[in-house]
N, C-alpha and C. Protein backbone atom coordinates (compact mmCIF):
# COMPACT_ATOMS: atom_id res chain seq x y z
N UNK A 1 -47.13 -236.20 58.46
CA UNK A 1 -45.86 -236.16 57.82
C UNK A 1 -45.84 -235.37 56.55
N UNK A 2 -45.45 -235.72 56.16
CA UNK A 2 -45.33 -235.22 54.53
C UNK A 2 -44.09 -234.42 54.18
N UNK A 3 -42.95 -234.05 55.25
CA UNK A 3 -41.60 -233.16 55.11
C UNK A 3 -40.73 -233.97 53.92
N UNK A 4 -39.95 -233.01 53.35
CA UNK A 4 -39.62 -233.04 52.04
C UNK A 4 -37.84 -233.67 52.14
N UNK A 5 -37.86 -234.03 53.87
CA UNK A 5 -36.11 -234.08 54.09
C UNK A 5 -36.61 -234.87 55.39
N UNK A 6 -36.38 -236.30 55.87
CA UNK A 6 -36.51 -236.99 57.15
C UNK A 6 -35.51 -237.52 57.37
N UNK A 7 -35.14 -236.85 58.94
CA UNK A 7 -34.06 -237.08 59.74
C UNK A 7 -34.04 -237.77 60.80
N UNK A 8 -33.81 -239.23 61.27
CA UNK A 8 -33.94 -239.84 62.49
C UNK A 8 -32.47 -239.46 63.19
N UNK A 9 -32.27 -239.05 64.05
CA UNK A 9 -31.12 -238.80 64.90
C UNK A 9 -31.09 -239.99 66.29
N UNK A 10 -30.47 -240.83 66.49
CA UNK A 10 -30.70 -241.95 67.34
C UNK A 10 -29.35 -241.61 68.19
N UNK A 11 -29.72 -240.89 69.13
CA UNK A 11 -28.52 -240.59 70.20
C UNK A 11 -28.50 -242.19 71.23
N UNK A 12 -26.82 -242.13 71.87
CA UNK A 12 -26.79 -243.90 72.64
C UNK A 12 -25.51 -242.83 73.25
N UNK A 13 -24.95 -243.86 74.06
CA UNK A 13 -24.24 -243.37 74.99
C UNK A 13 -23.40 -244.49 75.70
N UNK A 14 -22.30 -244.09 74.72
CA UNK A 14 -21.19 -245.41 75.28
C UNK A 14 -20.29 -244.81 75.14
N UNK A 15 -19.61 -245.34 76.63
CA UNK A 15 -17.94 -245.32 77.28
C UNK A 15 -17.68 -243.41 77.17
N UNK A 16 -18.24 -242.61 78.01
CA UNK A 16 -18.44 -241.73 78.33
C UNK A 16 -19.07 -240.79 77.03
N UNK A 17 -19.19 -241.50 76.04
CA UNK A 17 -19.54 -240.38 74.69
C UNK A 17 -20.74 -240.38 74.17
N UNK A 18 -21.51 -239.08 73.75
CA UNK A 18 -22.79 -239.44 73.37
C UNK A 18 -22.28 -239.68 71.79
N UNK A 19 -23.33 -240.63 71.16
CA UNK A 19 -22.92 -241.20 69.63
C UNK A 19 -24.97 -240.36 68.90
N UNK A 20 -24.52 -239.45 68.10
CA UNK A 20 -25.54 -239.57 66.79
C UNK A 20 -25.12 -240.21 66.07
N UNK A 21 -26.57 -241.08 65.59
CA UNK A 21 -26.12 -242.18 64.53
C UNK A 21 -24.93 -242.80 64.47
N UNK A 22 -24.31 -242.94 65.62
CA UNK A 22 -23.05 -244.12 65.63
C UNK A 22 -22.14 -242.78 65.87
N UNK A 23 -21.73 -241.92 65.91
CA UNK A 23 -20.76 -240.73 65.49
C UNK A 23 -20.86 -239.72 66.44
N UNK A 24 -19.92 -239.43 67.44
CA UNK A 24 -19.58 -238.48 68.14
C UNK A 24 -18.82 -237.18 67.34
N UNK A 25 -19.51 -235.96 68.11
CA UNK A 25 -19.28 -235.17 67.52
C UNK A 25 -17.23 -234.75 68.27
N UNK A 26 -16.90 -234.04 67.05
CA UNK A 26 -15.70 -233.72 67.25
C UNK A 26 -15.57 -232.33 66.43
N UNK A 27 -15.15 -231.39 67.05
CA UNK A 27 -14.91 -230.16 66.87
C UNK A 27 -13.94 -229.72 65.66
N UNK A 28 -14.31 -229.74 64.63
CA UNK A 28 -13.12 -229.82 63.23
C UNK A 28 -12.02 -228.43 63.59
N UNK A 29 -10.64 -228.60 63.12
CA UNK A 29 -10.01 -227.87 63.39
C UNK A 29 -10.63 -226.44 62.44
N UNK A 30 -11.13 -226.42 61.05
CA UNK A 30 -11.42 -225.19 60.72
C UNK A 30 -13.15 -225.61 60.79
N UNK A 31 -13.60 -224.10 61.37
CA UNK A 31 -15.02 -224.05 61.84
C UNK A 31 -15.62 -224.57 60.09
N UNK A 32 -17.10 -225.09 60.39
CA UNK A 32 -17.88 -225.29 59.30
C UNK A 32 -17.98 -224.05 58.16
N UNK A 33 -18.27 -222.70 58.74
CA UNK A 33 -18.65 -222.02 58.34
C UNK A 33 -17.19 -221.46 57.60
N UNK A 34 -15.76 -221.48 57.81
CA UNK A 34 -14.86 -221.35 57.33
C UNK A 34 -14.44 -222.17 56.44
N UNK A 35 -14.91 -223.50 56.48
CA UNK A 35 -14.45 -224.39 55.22
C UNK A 35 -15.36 -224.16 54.10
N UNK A 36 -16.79 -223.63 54.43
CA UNK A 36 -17.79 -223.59 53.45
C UNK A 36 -17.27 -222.24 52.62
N UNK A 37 -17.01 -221.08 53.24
CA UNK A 37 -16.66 -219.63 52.80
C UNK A 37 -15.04 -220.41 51.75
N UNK A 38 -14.45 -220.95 51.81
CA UNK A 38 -13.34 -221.42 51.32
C UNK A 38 -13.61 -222.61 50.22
N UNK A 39 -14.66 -222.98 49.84
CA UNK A 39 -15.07 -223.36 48.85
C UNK A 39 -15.82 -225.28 49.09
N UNK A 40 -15.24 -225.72 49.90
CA UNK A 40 -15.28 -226.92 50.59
C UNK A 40 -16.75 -227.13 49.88
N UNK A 41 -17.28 -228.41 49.66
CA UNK A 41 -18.63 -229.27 49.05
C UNK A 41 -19.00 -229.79 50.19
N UNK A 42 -20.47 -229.93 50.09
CA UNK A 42 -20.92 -230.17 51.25
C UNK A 42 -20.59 -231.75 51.33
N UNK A 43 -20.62 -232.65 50.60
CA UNK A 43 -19.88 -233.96 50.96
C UNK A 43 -18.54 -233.63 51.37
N UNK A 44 -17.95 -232.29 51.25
CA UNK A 44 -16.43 -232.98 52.22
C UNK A 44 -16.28 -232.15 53.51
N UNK A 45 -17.14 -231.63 53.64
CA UNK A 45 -17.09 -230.45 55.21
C UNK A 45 -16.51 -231.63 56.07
N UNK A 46 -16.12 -231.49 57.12
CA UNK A 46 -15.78 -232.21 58.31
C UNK A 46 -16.17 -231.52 59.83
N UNK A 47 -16.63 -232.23 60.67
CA UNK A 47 -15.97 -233.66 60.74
C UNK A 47 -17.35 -234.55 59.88
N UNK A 48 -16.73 -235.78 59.46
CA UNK A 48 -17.44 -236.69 58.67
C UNK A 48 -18.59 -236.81 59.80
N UNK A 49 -19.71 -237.32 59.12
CA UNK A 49 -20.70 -238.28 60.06
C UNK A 49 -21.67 -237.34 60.85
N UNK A 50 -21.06 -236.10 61.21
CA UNK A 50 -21.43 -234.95 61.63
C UNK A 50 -22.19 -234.07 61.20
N UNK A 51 -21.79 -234.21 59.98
CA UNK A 51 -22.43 -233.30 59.05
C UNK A 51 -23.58 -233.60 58.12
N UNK A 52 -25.24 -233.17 58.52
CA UNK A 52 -25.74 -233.20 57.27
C UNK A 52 -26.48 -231.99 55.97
N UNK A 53 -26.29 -232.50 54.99
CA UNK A 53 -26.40 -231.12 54.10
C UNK A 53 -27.77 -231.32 53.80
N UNK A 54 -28.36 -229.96 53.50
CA UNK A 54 -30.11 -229.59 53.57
C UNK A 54 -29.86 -228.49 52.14
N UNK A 55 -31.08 -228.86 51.21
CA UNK A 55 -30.89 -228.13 50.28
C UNK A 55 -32.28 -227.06 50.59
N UNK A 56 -31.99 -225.83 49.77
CA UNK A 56 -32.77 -224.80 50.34
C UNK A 56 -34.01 -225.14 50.04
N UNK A 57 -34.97 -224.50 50.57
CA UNK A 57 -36.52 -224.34 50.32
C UNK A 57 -36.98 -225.82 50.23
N UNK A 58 -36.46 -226.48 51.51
CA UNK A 58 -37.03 -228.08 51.73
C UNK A 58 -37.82 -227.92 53.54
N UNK A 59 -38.65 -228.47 53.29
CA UNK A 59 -39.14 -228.47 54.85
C UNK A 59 -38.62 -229.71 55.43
N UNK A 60 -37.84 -229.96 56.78
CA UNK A 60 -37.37 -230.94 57.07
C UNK A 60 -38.28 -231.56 58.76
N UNK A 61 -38.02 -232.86 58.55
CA UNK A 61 -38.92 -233.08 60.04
C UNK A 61 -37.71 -233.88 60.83
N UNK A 62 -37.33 -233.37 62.02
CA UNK A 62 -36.13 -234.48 62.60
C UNK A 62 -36.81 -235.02 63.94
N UNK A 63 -36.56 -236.46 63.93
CA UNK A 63 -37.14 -237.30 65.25
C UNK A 63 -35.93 -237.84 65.49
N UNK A 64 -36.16 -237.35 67.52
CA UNK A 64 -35.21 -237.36 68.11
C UNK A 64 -35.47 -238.79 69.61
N UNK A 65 -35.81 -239.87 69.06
CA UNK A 65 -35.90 -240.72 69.74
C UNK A 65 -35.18 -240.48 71.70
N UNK A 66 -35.88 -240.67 72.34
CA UNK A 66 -35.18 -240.12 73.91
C UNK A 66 -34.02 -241.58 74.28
N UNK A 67 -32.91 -241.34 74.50
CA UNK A 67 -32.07 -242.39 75.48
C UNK A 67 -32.92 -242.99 76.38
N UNK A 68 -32.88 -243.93 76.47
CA UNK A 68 -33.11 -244.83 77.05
C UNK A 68 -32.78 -245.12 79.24
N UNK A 69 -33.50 -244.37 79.64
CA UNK A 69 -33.17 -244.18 80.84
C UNK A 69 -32.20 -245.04 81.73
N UNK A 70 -31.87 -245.83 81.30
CA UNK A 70 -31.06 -246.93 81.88
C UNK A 70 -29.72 -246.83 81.87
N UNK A 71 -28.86 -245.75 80.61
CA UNK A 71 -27.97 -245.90 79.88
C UNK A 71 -27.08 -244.65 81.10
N UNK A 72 -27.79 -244.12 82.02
CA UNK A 72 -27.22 -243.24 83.03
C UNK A 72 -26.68 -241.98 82.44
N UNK A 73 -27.18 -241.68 81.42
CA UNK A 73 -26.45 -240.50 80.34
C UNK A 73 -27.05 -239.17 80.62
N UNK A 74 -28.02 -239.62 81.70
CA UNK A 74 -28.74 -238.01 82.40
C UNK A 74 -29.89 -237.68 81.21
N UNK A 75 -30.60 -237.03 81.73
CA UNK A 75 -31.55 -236.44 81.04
C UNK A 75 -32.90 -236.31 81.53
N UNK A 76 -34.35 -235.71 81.28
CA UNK A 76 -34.00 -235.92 79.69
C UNK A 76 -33.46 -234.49 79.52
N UNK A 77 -32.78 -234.44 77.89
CA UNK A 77 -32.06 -233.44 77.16
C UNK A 77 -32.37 -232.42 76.64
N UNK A 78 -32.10 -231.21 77.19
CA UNK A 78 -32.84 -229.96 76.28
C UNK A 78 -31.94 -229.61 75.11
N UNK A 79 -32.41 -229.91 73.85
CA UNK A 79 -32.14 -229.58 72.52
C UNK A 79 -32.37 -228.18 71.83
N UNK A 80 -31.09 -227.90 71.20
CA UNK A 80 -30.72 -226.42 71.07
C UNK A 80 -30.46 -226.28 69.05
N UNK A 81 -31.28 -225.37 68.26
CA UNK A 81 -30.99 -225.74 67.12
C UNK A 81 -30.96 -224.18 67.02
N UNK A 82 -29.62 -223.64 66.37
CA UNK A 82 -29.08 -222.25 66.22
C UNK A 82 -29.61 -222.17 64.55
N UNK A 83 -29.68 -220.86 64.02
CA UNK A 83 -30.32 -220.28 63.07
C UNK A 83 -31.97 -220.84 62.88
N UNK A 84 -32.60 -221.52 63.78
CA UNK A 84 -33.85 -221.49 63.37
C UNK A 84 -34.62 -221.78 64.23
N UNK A 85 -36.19 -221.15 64.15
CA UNK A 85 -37.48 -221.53 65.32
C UNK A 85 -38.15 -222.96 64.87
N UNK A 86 -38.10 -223.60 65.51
CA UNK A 86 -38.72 -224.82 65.03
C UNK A 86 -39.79 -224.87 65.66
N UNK A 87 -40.71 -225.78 64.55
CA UNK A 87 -42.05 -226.47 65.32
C UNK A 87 -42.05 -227.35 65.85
N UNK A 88 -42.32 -227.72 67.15
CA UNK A 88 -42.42 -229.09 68.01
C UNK A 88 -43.68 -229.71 67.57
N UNK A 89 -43.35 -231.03 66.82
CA UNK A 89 -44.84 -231.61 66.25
C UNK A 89 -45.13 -232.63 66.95
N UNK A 90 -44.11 -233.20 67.63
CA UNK A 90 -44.35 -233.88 68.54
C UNK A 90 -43.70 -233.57 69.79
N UNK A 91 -43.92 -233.99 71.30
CA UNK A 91 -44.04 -233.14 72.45
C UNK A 91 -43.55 -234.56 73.03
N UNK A 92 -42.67 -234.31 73.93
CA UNK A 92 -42.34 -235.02 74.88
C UNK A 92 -43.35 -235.33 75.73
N UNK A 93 -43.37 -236.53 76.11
CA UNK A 93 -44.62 -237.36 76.91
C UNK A 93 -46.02 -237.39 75.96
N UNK A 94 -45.85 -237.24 74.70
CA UNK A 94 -47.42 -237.06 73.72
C UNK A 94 -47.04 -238.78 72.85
N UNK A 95 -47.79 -239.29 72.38
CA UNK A 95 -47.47 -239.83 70.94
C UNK A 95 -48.11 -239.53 70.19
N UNK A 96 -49.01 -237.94 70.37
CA UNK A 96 -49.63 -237.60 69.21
C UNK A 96 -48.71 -236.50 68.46
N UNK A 97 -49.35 -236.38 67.24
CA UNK A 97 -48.85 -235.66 66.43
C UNK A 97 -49.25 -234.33 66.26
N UNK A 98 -48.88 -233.06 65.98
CA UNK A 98 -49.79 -231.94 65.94
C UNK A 98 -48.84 -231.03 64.98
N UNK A 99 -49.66 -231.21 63.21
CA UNK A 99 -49.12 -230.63 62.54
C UNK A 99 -50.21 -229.13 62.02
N UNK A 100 -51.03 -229.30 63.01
CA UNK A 100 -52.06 -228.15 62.72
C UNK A 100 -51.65 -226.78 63.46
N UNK A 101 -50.75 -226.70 64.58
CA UNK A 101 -51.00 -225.38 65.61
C UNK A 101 -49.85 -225.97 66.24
N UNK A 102 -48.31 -226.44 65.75
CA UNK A 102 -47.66 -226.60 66.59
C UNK A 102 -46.87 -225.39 67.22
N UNK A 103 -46.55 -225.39 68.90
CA UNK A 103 -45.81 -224.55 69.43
C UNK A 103 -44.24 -224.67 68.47
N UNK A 104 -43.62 -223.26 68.81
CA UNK A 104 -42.02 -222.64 67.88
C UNK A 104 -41.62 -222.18 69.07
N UNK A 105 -40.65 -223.11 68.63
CA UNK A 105 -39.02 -223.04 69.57
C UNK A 105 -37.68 -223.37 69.11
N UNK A 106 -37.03 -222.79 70.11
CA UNK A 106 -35.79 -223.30 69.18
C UNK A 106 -35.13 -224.03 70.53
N UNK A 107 -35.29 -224.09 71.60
CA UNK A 107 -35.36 -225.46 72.33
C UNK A 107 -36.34 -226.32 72.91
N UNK A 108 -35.70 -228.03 73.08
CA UNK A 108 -36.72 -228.51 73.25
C UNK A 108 -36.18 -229.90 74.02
N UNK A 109 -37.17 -230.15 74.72
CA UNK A 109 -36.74 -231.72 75.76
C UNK A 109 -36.77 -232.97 74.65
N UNK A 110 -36.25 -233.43 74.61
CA UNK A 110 -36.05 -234.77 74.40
C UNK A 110 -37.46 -236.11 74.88
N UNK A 111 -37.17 -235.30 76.12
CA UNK A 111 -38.20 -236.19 77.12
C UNK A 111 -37.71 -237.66 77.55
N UNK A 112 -38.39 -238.49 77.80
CA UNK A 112 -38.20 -239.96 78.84
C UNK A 112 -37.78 -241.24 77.62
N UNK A 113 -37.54 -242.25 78.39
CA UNK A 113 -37.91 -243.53 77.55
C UNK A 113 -39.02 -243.44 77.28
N UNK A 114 -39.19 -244.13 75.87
CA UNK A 114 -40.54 -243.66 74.85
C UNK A 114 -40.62 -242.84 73.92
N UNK A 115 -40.70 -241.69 74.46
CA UNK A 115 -40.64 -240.62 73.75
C UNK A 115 -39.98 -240.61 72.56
N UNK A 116 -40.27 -239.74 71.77
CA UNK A 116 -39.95 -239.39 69.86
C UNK A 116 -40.11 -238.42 69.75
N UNK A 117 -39.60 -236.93 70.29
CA UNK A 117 -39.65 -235.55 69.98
C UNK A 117 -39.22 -235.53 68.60
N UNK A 118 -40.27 -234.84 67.81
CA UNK A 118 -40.18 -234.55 66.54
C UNK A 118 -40.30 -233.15 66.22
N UNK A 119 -39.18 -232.22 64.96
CA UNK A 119 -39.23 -231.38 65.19
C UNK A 119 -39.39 -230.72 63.43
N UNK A 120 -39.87 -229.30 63.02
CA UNK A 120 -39.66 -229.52 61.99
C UNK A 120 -39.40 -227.68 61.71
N UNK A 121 -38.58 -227.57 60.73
CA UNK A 121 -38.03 -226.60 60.09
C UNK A 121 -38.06 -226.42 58.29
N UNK A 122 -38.14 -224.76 57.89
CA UNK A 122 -38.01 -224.89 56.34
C UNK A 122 -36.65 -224.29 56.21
N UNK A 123 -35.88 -224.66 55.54
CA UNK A 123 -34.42 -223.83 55.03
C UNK A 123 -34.54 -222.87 54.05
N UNK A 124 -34.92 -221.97 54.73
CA UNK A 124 -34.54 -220.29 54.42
C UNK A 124 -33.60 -219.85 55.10
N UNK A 125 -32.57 -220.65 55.54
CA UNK A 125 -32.19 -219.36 56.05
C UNK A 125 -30.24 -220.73 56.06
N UNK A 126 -29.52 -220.02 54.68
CA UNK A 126 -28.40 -220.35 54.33
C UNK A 126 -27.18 -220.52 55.32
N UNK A 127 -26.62 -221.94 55.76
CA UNK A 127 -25.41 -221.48 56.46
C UNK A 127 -25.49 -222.80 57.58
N UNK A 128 -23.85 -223.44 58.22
CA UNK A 128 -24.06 -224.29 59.37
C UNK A 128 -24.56 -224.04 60.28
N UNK A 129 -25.53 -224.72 60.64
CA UNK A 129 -26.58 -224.61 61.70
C UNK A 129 -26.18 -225.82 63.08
N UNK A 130 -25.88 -225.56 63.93
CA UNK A 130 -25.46 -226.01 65.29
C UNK A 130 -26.83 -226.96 65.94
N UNK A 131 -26.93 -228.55 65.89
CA UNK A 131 -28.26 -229.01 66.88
C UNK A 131 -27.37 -229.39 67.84
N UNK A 132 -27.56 -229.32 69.35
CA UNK A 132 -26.81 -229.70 70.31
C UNK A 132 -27.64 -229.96 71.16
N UNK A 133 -27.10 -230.76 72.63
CA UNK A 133 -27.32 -230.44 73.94
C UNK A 133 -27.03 -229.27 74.31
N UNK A 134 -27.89 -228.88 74.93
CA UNK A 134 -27.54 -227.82 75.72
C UNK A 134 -27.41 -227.68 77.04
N UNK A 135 -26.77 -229.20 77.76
CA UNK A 135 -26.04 -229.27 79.06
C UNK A 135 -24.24 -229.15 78.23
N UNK A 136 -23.74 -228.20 78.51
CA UNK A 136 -22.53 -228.15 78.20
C UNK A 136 -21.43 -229.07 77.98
N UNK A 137 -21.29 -229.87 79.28
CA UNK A 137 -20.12 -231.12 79.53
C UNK A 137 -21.16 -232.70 78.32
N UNK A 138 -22.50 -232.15 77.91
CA UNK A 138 -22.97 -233.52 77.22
C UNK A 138 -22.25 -233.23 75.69
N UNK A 139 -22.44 -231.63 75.43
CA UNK A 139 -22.15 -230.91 74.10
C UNK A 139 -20.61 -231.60 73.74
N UNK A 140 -19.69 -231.06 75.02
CA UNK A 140 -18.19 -231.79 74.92
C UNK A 140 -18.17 -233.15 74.75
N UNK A 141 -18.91 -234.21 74.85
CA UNK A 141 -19.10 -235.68 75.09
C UNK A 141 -19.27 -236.05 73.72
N UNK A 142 -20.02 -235.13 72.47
CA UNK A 142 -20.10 -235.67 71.17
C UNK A 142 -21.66 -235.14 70.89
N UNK A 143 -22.86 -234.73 71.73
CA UNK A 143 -23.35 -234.74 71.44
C UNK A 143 -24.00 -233.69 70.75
N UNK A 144 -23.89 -233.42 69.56
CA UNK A 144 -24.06 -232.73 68.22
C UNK A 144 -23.95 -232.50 66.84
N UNK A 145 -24.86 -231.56 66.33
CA UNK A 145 -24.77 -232.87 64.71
C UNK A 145 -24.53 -231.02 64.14
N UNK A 146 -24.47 -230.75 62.83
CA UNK A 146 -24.46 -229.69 62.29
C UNK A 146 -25.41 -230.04 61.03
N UNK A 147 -26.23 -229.18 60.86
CA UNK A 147 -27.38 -229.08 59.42
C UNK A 147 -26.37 -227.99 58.59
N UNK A 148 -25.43 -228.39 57.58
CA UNK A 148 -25.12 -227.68 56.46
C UNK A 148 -26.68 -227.25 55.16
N UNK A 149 -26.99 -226.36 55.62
CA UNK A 149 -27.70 -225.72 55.08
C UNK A 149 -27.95 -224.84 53.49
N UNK A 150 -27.98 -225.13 52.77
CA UNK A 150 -27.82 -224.36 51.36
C UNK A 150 -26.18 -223.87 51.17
N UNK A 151 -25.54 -224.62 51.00
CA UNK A 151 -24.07 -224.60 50.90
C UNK A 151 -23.69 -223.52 49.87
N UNK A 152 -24.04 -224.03 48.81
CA UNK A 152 -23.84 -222.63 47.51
C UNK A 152 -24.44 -222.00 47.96
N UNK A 153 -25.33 -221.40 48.64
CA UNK A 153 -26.33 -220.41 48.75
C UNK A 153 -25.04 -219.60 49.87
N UNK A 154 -24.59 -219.76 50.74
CA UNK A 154 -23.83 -219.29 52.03
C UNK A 154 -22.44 -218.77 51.01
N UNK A 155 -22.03 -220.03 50.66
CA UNK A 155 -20.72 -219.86 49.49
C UNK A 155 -20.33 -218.27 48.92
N UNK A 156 -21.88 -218.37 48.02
CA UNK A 156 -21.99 -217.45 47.45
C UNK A 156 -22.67 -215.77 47.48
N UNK A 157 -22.88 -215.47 49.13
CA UNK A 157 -23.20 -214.63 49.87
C UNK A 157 -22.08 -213.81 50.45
N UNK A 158 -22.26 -212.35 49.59
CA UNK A 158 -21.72 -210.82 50.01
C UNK A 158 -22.02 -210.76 51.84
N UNK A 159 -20.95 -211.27 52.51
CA UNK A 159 -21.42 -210.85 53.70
C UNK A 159 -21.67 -210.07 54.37
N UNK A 160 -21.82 -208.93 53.78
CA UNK A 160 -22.45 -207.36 53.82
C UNK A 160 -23.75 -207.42 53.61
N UNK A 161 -23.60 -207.47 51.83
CA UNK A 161 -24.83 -207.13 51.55
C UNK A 161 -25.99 -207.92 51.13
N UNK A 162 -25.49 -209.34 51.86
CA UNK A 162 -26.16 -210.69 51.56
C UNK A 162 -26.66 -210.72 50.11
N UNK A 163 -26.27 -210.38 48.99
CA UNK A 163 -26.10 -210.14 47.45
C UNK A 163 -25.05 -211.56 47.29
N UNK A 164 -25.22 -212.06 46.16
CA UNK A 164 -24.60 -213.45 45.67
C UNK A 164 -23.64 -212.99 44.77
N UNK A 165 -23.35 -211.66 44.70
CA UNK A 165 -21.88 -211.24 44.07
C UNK A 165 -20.48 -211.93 44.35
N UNK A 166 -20.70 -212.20 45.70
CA UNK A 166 -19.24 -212.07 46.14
C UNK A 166 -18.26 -213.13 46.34
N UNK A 167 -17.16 -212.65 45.43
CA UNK A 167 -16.04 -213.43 45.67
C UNK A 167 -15.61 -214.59 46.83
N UNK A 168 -15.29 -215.71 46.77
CA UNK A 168 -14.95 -217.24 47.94
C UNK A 168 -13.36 -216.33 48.73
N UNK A 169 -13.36 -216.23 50.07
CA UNK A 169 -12.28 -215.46 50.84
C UNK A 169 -11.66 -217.25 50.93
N UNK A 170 -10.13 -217.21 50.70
CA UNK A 170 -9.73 -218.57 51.01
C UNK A 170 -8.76 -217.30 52.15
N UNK A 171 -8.63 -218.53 53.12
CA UNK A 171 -7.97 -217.92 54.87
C UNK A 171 -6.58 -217.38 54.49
N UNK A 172 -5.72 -217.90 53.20
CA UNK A 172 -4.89 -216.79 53.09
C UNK A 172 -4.92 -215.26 52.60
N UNK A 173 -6.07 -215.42 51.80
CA UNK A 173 -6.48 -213.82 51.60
C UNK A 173 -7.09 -213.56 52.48
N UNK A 174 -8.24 -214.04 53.53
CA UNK A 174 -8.68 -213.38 54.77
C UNK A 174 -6.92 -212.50 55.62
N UNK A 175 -6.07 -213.52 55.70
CA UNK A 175 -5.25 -213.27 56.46
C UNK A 175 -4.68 -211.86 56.19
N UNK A 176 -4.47 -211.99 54.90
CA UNK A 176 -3.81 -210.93 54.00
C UNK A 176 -4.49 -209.75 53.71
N UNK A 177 -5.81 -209.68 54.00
CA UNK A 177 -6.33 -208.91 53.64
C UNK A 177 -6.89 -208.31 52.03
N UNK A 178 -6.28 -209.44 51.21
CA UNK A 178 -6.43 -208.90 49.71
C UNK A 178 -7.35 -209.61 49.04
N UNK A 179 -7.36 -209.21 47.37
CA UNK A 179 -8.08 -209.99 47.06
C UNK A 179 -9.55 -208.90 46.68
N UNK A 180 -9.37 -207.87 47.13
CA UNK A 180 -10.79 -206.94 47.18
C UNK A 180 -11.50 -207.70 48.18
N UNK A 181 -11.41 -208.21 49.12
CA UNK A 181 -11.98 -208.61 50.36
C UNK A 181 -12.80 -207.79 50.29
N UNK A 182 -14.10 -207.75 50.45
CA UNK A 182 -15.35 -206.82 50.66
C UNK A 182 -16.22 -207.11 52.23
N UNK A 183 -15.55 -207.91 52.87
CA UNK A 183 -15.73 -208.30 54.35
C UNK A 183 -15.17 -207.10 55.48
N UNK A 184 -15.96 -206.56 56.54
CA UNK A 184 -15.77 -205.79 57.44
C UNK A 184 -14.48 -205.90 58.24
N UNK A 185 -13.73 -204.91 58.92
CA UNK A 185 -12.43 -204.89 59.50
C UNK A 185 -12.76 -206.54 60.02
N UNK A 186 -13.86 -206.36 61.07
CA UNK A 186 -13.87 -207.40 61.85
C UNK A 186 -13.72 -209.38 61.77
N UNK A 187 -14.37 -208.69 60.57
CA UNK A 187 -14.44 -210.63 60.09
C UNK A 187 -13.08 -210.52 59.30
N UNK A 188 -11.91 -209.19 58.62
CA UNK A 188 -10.95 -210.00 58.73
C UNK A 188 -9.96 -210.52 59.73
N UNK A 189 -10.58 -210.14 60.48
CA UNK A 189 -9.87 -210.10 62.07
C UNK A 189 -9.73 -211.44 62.32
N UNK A 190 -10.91 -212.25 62.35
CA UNK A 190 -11.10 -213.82 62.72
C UNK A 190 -10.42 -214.53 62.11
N UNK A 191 -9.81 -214.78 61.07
CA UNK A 191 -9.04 -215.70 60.47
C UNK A 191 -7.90 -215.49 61.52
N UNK A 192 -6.71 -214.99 61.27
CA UNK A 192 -5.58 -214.57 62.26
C UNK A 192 -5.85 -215.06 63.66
N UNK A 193 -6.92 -214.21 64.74
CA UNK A 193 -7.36 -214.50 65.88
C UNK A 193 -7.98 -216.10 66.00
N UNK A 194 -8.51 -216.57 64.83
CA UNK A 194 -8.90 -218.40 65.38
C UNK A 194 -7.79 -218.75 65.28
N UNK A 195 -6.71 -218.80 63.91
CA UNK A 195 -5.51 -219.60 63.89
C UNK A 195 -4.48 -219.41 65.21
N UNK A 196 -4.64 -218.34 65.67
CA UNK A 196 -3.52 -217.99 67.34
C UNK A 196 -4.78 -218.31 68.32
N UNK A 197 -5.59 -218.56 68.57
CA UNK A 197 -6.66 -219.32 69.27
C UNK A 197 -5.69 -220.79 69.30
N UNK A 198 -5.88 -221.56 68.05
CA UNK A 198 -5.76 -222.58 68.08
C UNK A 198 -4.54 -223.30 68.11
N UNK A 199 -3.73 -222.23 67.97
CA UNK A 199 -2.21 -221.83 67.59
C UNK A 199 -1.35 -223.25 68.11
């Protein structure tokens, strides 16, 4: 052990929904990464319960206890963690530990009843980070958590020139275009195109 940030994630599975830590995931109407660029604190991102915040240059270890085969929730679960390679320190079907030479991935089984896939990451690298299933219809069911990652650090990132110059875009100046927006045609594109997405 010894990680500087410990995360137990205890997935269950009731009345068609998978629950982390009691809390199904729900898709917030403005993406993470849009409430954070808009100034939002990492205690108020949404959706609640969903969200946990990681401060930079912390090594984190997350154990992912396996469902319980009985609960008919399918599995076991291949686990999907976007912006980062993780070390598998613990291995589905092992109860040993292996913090000397662990295999890097950025997915990983869950494994059986028993099992405690443990996984571990350092935050270098600023911004909401996506852990999911990666059976699709389980992802829709709730099951996923988001690692808000160095919040000021993302906040305050030139999305060009990844330089900490740059001005907070709130979605009416994305929309508008003003403001000295220093963001590419394209990303002002997305504000407009999610809101008629969601329209």
């Amino acid at each position: 052990g010894g990680a500087d940030i410990n995360i137990n994630l205890d997935v269950t599975f009731n009345a068609g929904s998978f629950l982390i830590n009691d809390v199904a995931f729900e898709p917030p109407t403005v993406p993470v990464l849009l409430q954070i660029l808009n100034g939002v604190q990492a205690s108020d991102l949404v959706p609640a319960g969903s969200i946990y915040s990681l401060d930079p240059d912390k090594s984190v270890e997350i154990s992912l206890p396996a469902l319980n085969s009985g609960t008919r929730a399918g599995g076991p679960h291949p686990i999907h963690l976007h912006g980062h390679a993780f070390h598998v320190v613990r291995s589905a079907g092992s109860t040993a530990y292996n913090y000397d030479d662990p295999v890097i991935r950025d997915v990983v089984s869950m494994g059986n009843t028993g099992d405690n896939v443990t996984i571990r990451f350092f935050t270098d690298n600023p911004g909401p980070w996506f852990l999911h299933c990666h059976i699709d219809w389980h992802l829709e069911e709730g099951f996923a958590v988001v690692f808000a990652e160095d919040v000021p650090g993302v906040s305050n990132q030139d999305v060009v020139t990844g330089t900490s110059k740059r001005t907070s875009i709130s979605t009416c100046e994305c929309e508008t275009h003003g403001n000295g927006c220093s963001c590419p045609e394209e990303w002002r594109d997305l504000c407009p195109a999610y809101n008629n997405f969601i329209g």
